[in-house]
Protein backbone atom coordinates (compact mmCIF):
# COMPACT_ATOMS: atom_id res chain seq x y z
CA UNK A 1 0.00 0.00 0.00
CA UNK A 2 1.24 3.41 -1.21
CA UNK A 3 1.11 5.85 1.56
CA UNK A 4 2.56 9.98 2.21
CA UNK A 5 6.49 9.87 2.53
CA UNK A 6 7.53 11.00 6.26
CA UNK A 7 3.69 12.50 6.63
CA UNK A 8 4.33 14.53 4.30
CA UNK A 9 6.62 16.82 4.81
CA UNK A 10 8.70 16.78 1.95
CA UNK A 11 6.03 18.31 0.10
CA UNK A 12 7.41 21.59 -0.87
CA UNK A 13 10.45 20.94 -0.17
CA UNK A 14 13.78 20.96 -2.97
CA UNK A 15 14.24 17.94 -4.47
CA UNK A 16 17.21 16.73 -6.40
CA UNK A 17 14.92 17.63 -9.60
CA UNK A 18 12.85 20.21 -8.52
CA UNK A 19 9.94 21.57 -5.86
CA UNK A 20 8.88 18.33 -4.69
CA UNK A 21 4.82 18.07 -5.64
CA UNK A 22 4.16 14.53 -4.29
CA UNK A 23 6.16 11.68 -2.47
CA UNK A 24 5.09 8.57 -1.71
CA UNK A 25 6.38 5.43 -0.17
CA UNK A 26 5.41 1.62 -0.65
CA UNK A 27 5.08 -0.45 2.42
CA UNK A 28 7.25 -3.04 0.54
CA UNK A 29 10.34 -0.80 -0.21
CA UNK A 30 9.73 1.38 -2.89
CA UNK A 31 9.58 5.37 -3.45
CA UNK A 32 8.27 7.09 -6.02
CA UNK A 33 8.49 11.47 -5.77
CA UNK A 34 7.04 14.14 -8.52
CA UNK A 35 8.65 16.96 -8.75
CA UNK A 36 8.37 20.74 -10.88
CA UNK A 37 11.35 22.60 -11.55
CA UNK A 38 10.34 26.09 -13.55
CA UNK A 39 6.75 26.72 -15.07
CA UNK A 40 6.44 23.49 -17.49
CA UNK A 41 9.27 21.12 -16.45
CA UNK A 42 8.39 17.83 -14.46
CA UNK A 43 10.08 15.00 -13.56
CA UNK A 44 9.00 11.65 -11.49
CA UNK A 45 11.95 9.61 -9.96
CA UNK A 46 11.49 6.20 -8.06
CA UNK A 47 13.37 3.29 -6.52
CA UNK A 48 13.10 0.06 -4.47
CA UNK A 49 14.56 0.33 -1.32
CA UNK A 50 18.04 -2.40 -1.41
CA UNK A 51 18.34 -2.43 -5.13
CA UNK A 52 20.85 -0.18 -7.25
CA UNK A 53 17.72 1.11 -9.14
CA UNK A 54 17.09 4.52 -9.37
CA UNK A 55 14.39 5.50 -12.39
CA UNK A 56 13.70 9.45 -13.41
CA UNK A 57 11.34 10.57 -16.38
CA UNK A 58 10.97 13.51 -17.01
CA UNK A 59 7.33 15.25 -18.37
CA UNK A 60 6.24 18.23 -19.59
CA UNK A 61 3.16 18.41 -17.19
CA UNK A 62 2.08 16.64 -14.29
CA UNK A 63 0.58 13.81 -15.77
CA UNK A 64 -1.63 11.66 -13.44
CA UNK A 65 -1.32 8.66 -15.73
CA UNK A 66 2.20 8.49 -15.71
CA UNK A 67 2.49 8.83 -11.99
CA UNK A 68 -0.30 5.80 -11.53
CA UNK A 69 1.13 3.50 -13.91
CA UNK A 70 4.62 3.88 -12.49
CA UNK A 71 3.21 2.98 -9.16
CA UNK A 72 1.62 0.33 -10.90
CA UNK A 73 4.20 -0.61 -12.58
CA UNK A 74 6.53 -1.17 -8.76
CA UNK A 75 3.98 -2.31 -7.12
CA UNK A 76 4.07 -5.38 -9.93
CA UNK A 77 7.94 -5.57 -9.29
CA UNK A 78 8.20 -5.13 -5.77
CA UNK A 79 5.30 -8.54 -5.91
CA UNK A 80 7.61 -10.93 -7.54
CA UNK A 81 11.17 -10.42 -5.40
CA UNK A 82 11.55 -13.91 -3.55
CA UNK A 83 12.82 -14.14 0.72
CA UNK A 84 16.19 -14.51 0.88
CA UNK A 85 15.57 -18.51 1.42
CA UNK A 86 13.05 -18.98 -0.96
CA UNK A 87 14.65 -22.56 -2.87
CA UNK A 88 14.43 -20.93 -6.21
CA UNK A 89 15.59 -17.17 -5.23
CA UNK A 90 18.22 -17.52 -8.01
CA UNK A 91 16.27 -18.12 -11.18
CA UNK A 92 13.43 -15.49 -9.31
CA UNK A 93 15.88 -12.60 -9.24
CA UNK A 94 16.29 -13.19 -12.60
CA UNK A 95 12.78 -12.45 -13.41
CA UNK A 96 13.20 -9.43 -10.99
CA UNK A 97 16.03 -8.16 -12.77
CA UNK A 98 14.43 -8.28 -16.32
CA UNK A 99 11.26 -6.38 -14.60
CA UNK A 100 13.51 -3.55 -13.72
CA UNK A 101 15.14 -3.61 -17.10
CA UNK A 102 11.85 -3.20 -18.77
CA UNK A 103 10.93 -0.36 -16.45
CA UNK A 104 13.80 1.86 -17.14
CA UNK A 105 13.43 0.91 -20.92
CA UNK A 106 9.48 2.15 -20.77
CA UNK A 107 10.20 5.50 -18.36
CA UNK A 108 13.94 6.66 -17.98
């Protein structure tokens, strides 16, 4: 469940990209921020918490769309990374690792 980063108080805040609009966190290790730097400039950047994955796209206007299907988009990710002793963790992270591929190939 997706849920205000740090009750919200990064909202209005400076972000690395810009004026931070919304910032949300995933209760299974994911973050996903919109920010606006200027008038027309936009840019949503995400991760999962304990991966090298980092994932900005940037917009010309804060597109609702975008922002749900990237949330979408982790939430389907962050569903299919195995426990550490699941028996077939190996060929799992595999699958993880192309899902992450395919995200930063559709949005960075």
């Amino acid at each position: 469940m997706w849920h205000s980063f740090d009750n919200g108080s990064t909202i209005g805040q400076t972000g690395t990209e810009g004026v931070i609009l919304r910032d949300e966190v995933h209760e299974l290790g994911a973050r996903i921020t919109m920010e606006r730097k200027g008038d027309r400039h936009y840019a949503i950047t995400c991760g999962i918490y304990g991966w090298f994955f980092v994932c900005t796209h940037f917009l010309e206007s804060d597109d609702e769309a975008t922002w749900l299907l990237m949330r979408e988009r982790l939430v389907a990710i962050l569903d299919i990374i195995p426990y550490e002793d699941d028996p077939e963790v190996e060929s799992k992270m595999d699958d993880v690792t192309d899902a992450i591929t395919e995200f930063v190939e559709q949005f960075g």
